[in-house]
N, C-alpha and C. Protein backbone atom coordinates (compact mmCIF):
# COMPACT_ATOMS: atom_id res chain seq x y z
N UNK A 1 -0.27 14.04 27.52
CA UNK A 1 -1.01 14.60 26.40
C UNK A 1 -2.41 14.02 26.24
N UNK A 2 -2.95 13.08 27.41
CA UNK A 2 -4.01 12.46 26.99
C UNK A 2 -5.65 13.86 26.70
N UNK A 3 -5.03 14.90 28.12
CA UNK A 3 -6.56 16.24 27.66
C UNK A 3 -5.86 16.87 26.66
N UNK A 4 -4.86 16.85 25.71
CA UNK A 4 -5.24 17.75 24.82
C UNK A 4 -5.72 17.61 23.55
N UNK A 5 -6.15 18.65 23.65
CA UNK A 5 -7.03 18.72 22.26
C UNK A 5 -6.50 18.24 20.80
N UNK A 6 -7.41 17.98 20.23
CA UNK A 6 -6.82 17.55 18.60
C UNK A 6 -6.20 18.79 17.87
N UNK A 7 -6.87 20.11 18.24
CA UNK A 7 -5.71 20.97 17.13
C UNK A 7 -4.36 20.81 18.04
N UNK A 8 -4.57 20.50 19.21
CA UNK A 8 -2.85 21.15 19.84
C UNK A 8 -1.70 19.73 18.91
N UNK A 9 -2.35 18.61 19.08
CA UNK A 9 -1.84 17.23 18.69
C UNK A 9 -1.61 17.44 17.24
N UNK A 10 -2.09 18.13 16.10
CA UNK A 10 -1.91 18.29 15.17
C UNK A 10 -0.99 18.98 15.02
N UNK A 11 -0.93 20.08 15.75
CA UNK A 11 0.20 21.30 15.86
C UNK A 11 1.31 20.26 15.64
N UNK A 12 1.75 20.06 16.86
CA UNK A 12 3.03 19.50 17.37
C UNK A 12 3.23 18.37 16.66
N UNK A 13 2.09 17.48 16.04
CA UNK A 13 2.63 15.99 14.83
C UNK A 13 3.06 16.85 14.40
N UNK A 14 2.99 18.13 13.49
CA UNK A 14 3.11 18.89 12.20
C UNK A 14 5.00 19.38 12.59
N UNK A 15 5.40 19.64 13.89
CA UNK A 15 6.59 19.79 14.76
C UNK A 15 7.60 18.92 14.37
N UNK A 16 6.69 17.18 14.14
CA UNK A 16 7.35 16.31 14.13
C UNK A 16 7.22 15.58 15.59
N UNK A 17 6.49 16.19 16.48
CA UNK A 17 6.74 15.42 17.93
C UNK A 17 6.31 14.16 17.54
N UNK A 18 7.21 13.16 18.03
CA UNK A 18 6.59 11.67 18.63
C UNK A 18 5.17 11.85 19.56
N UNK A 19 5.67 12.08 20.60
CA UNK A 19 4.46 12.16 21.75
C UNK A 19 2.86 12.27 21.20
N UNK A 20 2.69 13.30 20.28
CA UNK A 20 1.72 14.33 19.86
C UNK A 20 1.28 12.65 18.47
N UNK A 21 2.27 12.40 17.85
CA UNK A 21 1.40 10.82 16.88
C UNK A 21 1.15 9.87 18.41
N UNK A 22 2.02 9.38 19.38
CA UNK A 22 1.82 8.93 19.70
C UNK A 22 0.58 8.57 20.89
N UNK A 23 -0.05 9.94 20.92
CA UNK A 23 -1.35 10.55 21.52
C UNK A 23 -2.27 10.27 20.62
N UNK A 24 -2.22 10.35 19.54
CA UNK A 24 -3.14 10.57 18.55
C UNK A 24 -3.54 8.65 18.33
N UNK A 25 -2.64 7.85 18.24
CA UNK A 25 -2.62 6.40 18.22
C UNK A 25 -3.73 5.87 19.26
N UNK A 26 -3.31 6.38 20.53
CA UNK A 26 -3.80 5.93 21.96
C UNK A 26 -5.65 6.30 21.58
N UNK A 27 -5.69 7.73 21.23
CA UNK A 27 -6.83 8.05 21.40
C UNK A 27 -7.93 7.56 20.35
N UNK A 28 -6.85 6.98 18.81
CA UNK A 28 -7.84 6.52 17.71
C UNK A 28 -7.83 5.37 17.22
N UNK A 29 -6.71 4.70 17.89
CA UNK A 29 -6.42 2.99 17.66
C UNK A 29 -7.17 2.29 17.69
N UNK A 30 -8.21 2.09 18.60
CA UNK A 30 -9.04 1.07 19.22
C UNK A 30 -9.78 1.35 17.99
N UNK A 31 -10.39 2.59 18.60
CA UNK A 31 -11.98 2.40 17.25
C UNK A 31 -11.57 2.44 16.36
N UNK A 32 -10.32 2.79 15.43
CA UNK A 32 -9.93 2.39 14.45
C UNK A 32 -10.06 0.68 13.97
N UNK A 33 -9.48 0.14 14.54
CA UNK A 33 -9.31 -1.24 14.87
C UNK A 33 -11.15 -1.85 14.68
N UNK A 34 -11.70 -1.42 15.50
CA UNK A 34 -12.98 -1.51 15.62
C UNK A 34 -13.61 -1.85 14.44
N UNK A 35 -13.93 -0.62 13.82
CA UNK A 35 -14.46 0.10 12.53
C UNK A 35 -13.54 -0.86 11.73
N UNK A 36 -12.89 -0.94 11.34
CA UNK A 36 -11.73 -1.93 10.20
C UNK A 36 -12.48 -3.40 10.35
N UNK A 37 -12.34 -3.66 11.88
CA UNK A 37 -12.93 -5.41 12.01
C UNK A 37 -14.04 -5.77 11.43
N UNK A 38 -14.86 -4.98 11.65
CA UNK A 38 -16.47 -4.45 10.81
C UNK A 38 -16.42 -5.18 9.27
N UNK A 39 -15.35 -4.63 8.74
CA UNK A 39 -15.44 -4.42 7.34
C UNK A 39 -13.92 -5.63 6.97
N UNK A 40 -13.12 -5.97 7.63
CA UNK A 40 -12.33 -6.99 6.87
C UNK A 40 -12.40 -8.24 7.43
N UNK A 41 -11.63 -9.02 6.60
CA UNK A 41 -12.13 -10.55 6.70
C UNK A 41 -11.49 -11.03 7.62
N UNK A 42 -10.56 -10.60 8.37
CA UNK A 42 -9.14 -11.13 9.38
C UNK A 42 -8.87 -9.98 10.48
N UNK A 43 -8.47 -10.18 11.84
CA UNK A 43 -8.00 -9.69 12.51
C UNK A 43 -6.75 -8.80 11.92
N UNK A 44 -6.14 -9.66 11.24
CA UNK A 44 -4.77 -9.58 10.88
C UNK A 44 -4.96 -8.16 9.66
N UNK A 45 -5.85 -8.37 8.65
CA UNK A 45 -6.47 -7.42 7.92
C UNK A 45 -6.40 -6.33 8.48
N UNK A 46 -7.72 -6.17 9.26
CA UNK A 46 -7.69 -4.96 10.01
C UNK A 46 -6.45 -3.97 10.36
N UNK A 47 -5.78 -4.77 11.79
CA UNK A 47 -4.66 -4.68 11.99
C UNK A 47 -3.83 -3.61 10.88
N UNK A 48 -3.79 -4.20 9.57
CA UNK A 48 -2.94 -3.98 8.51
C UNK A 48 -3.52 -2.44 7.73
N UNK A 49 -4.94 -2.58 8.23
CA UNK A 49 -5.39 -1.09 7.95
C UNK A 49 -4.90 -0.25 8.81
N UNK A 50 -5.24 -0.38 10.05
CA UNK A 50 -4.42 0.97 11.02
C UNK A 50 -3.38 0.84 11.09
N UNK A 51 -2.20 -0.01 10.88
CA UNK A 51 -1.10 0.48 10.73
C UNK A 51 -0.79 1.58 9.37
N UNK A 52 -1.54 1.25 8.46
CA UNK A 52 -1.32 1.73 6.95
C UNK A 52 -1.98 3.32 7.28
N UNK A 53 -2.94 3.93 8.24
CA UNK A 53 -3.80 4.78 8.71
C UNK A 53 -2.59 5.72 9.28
N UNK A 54 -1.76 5.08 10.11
CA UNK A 54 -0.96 5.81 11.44
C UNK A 54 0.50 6.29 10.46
N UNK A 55 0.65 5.15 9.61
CA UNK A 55 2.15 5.06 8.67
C UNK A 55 1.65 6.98 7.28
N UNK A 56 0.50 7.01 7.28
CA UNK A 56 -0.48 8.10 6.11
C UNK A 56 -0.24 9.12 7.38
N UNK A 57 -0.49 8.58 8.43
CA UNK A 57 -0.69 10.37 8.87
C UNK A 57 1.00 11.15 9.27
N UNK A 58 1.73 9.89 9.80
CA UNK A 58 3.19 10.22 10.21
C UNK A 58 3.75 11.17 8.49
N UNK A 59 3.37 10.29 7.65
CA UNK A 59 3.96 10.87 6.32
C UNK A 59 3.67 12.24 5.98
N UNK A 60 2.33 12.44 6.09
CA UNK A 60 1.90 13.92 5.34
C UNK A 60 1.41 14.47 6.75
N UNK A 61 2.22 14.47 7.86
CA UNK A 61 1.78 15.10 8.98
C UNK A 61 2.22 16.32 9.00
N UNK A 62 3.02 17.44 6.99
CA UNK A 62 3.49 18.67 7.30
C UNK A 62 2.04 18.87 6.91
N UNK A 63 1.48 18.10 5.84
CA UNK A 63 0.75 18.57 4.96
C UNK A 63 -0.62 18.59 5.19
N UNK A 64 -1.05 18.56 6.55
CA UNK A 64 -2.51 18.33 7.14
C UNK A 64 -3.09 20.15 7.39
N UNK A 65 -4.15 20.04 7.02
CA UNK A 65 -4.56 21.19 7.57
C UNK A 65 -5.04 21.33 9.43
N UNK A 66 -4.75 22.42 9.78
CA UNK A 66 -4.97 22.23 11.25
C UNK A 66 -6.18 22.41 12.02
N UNK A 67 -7.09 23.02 10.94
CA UNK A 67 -8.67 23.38 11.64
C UNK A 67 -9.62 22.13 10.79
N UNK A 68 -8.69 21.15 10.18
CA UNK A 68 -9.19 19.68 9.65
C UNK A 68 -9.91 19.22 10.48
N UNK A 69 -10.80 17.83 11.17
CA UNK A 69 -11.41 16.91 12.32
C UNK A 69 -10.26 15.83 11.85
N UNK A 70 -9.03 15.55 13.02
CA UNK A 70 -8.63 14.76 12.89
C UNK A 70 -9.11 13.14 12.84
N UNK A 71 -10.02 12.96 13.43
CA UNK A 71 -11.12 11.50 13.53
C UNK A 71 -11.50 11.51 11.90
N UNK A 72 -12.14 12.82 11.71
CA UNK A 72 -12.46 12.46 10.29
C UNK A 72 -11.17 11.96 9.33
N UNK A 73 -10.86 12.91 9.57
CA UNK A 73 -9.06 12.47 8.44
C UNK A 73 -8.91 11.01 8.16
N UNK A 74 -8.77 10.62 9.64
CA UNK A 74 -8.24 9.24 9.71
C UNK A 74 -9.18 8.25 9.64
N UNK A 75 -10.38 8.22 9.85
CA UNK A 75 -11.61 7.30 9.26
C UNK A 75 -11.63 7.76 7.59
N UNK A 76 -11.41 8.75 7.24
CA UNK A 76 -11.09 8.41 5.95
C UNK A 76 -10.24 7.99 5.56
N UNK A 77 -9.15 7.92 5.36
CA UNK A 77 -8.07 6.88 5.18
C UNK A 77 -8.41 5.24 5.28
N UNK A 78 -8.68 5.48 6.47
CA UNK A 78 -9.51 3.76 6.91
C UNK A 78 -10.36 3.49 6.01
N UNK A 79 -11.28 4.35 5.60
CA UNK A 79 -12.48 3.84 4.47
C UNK A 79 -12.10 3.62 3.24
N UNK A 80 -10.81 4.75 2.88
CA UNK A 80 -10.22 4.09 1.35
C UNK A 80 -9.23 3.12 1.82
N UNK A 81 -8.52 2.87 2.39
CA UNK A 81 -7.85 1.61 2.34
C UNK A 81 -8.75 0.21 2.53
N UNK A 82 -9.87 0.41 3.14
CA UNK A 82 -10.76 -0.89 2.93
C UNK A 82 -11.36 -0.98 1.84
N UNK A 83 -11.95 -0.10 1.60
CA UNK A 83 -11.95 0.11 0.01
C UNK A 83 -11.18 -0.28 -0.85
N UNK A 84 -9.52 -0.17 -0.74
CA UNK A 84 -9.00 -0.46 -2.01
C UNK A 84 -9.13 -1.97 -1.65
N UNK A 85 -8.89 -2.51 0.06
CA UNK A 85 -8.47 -4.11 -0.18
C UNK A 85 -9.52 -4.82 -0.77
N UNK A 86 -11.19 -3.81 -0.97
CA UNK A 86 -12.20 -5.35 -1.08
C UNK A 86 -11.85 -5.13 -3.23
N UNK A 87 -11.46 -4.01 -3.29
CA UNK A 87 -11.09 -4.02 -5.38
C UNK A 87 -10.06 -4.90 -5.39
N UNK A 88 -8.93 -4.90 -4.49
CA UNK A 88 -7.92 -5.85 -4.73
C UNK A 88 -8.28 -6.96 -4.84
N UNK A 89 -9.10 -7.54 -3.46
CA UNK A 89 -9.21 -8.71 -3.48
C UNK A 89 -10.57 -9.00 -4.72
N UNK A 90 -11.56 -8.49 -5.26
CA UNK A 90 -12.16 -8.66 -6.67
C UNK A 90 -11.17 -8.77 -7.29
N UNK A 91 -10.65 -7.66 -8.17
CA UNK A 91 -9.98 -8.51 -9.15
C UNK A 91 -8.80 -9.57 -8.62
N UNK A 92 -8.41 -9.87 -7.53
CA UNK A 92 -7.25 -10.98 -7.46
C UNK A 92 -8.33 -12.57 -7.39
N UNK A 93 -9.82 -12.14 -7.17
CA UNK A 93 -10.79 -13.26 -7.83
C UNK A 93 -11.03 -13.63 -9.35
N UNK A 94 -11.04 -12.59 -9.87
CA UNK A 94 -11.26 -12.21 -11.18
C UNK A 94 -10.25 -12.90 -12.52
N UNK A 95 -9.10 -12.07 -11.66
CA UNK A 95 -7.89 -12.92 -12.55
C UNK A 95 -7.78 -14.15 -12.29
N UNK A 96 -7.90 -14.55 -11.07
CA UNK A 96 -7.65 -16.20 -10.52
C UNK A 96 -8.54 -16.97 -11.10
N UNK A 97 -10.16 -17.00 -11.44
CA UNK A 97 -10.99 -17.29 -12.18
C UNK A 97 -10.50 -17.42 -13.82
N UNK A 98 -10.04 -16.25 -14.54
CA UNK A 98 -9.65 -16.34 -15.28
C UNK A 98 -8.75 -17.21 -15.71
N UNK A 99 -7.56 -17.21 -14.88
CA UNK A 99 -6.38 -18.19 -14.71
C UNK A 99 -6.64 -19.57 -14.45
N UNK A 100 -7.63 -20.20 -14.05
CA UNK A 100 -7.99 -21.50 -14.30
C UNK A 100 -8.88 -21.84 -15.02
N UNK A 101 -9.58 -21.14 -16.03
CA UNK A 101 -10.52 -21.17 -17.07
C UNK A 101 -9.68 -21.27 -18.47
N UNK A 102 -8.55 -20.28 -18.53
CA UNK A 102 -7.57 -20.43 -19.62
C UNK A 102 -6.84 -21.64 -19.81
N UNK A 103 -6.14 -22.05 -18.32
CA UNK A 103 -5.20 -23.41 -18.11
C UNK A 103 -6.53 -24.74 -18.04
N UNK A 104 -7.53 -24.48 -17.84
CA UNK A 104 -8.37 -25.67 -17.70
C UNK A 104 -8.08 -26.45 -16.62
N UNK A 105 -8.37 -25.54 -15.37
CA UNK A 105 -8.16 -26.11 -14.22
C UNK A 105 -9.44 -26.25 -13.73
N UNK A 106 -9.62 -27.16 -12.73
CA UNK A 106 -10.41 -27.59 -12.12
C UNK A 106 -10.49 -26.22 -10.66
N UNK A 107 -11.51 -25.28 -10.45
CA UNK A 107 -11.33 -24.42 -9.22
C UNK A 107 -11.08 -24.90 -8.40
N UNK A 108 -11.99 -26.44 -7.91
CA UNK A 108 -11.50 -27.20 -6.28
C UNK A 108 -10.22 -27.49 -6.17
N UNK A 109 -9.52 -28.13 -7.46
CA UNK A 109 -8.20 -28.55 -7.52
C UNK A 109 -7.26 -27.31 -6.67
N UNK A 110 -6.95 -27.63 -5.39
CA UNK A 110 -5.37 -26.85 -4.97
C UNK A 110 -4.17 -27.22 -5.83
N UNK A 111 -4.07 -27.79 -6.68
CA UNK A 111 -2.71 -27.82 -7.63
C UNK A 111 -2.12 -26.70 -8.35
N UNK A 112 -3.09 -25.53 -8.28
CA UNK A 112 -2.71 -24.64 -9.38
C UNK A 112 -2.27 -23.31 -8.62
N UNK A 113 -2.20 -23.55 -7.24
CA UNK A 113 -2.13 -22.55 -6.64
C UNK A 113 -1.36 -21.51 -7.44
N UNK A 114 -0.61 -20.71 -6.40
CA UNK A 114 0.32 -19.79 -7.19
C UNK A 114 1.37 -19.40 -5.82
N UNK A 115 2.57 -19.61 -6.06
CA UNK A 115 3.70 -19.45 -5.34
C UNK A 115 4.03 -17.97 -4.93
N UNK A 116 3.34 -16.99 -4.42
CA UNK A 116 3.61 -15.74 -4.43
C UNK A 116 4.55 -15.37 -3.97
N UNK A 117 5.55 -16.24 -2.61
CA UNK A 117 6.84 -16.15 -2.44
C UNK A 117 7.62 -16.38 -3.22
N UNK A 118 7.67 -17.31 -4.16
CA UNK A 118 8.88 -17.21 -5.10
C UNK A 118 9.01 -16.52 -5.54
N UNK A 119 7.71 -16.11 -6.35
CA UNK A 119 7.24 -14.70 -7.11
C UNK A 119 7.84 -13.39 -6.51
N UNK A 120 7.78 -13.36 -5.54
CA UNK A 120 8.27 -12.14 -4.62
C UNK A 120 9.76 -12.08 -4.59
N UNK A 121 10.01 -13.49 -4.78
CA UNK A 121 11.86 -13.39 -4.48
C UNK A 121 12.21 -13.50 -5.60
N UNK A 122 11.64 -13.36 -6.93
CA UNK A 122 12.12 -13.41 -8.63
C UNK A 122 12.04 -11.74 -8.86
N UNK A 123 11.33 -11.35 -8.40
CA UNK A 123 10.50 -10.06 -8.41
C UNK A 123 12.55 -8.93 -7.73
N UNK A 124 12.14 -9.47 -6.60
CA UNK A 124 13.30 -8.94 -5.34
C UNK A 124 14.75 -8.93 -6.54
N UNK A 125 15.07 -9.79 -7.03
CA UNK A 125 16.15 -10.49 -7.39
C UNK A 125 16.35 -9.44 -8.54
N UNK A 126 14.90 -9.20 -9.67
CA UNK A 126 15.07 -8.63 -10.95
C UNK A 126 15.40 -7.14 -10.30
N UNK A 127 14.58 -6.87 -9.48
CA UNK A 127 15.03 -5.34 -9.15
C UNK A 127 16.41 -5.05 -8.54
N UNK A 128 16.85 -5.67 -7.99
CA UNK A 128 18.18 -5.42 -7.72
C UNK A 128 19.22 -5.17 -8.51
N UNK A 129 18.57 -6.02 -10.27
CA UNK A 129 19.54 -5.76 -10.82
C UNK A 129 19.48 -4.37 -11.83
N UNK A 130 17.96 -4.00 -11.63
CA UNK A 130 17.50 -2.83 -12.59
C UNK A 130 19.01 -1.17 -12.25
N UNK A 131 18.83 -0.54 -12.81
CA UNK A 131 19.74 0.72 -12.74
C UNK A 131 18.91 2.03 -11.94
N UNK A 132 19.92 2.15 -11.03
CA UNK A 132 20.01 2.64 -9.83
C UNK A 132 18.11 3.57 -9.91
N UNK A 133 18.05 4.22 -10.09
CA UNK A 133 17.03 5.53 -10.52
C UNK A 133 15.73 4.28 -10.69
N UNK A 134 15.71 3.54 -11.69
CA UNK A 134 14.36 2.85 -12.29
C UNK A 134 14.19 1.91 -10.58
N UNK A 135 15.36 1.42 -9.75
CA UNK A 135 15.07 0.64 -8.97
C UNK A 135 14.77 1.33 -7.70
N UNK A 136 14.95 2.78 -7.80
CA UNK A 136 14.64 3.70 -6.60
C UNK A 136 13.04 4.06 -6.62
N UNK A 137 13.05 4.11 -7.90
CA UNK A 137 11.23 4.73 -8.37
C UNK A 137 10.76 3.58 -8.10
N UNK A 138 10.95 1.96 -8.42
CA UNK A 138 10.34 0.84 -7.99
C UNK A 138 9.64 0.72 -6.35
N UNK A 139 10.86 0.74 -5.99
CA UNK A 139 11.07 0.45 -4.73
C UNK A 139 10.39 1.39 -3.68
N UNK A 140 10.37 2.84 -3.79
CA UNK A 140 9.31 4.01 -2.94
C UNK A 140 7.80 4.05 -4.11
N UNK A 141 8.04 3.53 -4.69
CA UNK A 141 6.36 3.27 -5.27
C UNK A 141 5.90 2.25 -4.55
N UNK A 142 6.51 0.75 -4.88
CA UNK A 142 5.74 0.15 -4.68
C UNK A 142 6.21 -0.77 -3.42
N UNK A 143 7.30 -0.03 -2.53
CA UNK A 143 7.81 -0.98 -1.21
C UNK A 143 7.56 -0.22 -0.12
N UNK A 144 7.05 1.50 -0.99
CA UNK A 144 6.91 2.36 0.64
C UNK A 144 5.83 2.66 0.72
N UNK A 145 5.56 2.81 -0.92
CA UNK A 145 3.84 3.01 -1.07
C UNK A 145 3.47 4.53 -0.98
N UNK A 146 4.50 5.16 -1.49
CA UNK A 146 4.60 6.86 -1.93
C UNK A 146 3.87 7.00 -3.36
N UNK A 147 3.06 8.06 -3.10
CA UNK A 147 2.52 8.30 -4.48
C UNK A 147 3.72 8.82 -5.60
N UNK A 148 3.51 8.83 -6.70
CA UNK A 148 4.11 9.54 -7.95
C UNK A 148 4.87 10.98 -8.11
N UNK A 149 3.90 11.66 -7.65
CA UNK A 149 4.45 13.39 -6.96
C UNK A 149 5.59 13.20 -5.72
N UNK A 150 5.05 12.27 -4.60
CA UNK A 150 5.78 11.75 -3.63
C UNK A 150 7.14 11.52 -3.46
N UNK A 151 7.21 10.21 -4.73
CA UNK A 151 8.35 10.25 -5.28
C UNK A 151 9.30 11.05 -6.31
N UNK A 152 8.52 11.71 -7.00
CA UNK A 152 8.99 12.90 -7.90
C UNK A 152 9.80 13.87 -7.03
N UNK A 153 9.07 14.15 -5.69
CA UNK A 153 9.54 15.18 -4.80
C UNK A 153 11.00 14.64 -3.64
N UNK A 154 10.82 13.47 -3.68
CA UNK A 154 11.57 12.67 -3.09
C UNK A 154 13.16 12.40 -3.81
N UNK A 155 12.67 12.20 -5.39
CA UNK A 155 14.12 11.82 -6.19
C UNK A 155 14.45 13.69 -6.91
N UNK A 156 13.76 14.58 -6.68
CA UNK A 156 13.97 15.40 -7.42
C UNK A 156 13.80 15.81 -9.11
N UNK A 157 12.77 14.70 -9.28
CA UNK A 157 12.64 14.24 -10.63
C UNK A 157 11.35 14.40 -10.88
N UNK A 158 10.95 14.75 -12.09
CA UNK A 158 9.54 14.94 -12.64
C UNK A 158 8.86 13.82 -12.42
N UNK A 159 7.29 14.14 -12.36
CA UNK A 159 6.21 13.14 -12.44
C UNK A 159 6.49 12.40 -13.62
N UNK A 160 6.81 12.86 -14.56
CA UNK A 160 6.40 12.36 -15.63
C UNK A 160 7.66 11.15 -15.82
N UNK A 161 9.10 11.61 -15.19
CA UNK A 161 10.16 10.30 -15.08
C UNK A 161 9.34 9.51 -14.47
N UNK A 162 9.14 9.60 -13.19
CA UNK A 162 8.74 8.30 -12.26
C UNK A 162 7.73 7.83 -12.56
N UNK A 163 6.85 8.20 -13.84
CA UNK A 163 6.19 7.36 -14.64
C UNK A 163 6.73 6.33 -15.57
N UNK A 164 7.78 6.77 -16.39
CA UNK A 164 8.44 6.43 -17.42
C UNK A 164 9.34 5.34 -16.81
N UNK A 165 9.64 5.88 -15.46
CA UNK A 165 10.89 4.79 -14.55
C UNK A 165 9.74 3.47 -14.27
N UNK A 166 8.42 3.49 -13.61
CA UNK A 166 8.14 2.70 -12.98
C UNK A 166 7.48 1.90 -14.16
N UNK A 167 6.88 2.18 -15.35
CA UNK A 167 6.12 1.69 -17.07
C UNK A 167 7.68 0.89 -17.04
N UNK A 168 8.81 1.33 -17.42
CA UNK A 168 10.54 0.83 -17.48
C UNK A 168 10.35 -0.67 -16.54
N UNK A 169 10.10 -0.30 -15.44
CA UNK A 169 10.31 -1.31 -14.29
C UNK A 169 9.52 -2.43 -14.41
N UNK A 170 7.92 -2.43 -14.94
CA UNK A 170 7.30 -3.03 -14.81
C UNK A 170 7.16 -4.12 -16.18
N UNK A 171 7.74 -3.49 -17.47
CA UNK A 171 8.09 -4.00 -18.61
C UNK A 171 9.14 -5.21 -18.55
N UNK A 172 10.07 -4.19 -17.68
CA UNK A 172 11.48 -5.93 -17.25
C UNK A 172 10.92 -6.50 -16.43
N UNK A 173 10.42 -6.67 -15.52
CA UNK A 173 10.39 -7.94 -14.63
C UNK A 173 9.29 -8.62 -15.41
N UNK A 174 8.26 -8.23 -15.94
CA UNK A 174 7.58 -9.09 -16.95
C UNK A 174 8.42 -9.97 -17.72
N UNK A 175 9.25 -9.13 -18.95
CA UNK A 175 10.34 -9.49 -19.76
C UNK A 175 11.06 -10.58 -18.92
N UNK A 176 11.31 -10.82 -17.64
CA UNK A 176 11.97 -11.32 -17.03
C UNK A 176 11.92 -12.53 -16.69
N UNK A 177 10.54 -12.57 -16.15
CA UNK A 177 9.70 -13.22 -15.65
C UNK A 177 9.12 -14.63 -16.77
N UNK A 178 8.65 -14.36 -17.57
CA UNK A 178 7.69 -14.67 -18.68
C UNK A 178 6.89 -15.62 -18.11
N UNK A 179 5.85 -15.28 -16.95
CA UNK A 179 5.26 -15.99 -16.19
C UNK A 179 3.99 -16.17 -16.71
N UNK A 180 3.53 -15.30 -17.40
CA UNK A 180 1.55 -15.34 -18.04
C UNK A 180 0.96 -14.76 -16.75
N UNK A 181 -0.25 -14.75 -16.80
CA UNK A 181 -0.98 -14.26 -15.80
C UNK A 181 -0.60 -14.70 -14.27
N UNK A 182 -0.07 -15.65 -13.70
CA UNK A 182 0.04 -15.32 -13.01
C UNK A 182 1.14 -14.13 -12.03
N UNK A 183 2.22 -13.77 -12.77
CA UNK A 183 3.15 -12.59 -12.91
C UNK A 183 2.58 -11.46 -13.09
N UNK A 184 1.07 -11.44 -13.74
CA UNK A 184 0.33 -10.39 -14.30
C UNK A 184 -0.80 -10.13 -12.83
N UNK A 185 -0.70 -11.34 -12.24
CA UNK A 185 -1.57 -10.74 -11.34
C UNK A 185 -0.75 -10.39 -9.73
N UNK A 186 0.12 -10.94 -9.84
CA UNK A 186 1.22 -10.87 -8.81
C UNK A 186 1.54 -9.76 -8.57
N UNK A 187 1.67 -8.78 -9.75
CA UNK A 187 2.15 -7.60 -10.02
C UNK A 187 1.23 -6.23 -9.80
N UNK A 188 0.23 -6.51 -10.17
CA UNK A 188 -1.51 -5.96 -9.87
C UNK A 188 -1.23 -5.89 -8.25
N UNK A 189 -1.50 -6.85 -7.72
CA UNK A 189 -2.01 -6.93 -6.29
C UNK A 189 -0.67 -6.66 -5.23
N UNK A 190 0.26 -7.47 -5.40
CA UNK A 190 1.19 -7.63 -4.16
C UNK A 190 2.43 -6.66 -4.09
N UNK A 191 2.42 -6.30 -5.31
CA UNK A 191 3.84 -4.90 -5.61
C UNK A 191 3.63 -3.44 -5.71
């Protein structure tokens, strides 16, 4: 599949073929990769964009139009996901600033770090115990990274539940938690 063309590769992703994403990888990986290194702070970063690029197109590969520029498609994707990481990483400055200005920490001081693994496994622990539906809307929101409609279409359930489920979700593990900001920012950025 390496001469064919981008509508034929679109066709056949849209089929579901492996081959036809897996053509599409070969031919946009690199400069993907490229273009990402440009703009993030880590190999590893990058990396984490084109996988997140290839994981967007496999998903809505019914929902692509076929006379689209696939390059374009997918450099856009790439541009909002770097996009969202440099807002993430602002405010995960923002709050962190905040968070040692409130506690009266010293910024050089490493003492105040923040344990985001534990955090993650208090986090893991509360959802497991949430009820079935609130921990399904949790979990394809914020473990698969499906939009709202996504999941609406997914559980068979209105937008407006898997609002109400995930506002539900995010109220208990707070409640749960009673961590202060740093739970508040844990929750922002890493979930």
């Amino acid at each position: 599949m390496p001469d064919t063309p981008d509508t034929e590769l679109m066709k056949a992703l849209a089929r579901d073929e492996s081959k036809a994403f897996e053509a599409l990888y070969l031919r946009y990986g690199r400069r993907l990769l490229e273009f990402a290194n440009h703009y993030m702070p880590s190999k590893d970063d990058a990396e984490e964009v084109v996988q997140t690029v290839f994981i967007k197109l496999w998903h809505r590969r019914r929902e692509l139009k076929l006379n689209e520029s696939v390059k374009g498609y997918i450099f856009t994707i790439a541009y909002n996901e770097i996009r969202k990481a440099f807002i993430r990483r602002k405010r995960e400055n923002e709050l962190m600033q905040s968070y040692v200005q409130e506690n009266g920490l010293n910024a050089a001081d490493e003492n105040y770090e923040i344990d985001y693994t534990a955090l993650a496994r208090q986090v893991d622990t509360i959802v497991e115990q949430m009820p079935h539906k609130r921990k399904m809307v949790y979990l394809l929101c914020k473990k698969e990274g499906l939009t709202v409609s996504e999941v609406a279409a997914h559980l068979n359930i209105s937008e407006k539940t898997v609002k109400n489920q995930l506002t539900a979700a995010y109220r208990h593990i707070r409640e749960q938690m009673k961590g202060g900001l740093p739970v508040v920012l844990f929750l922002a950025l890493f979930q």
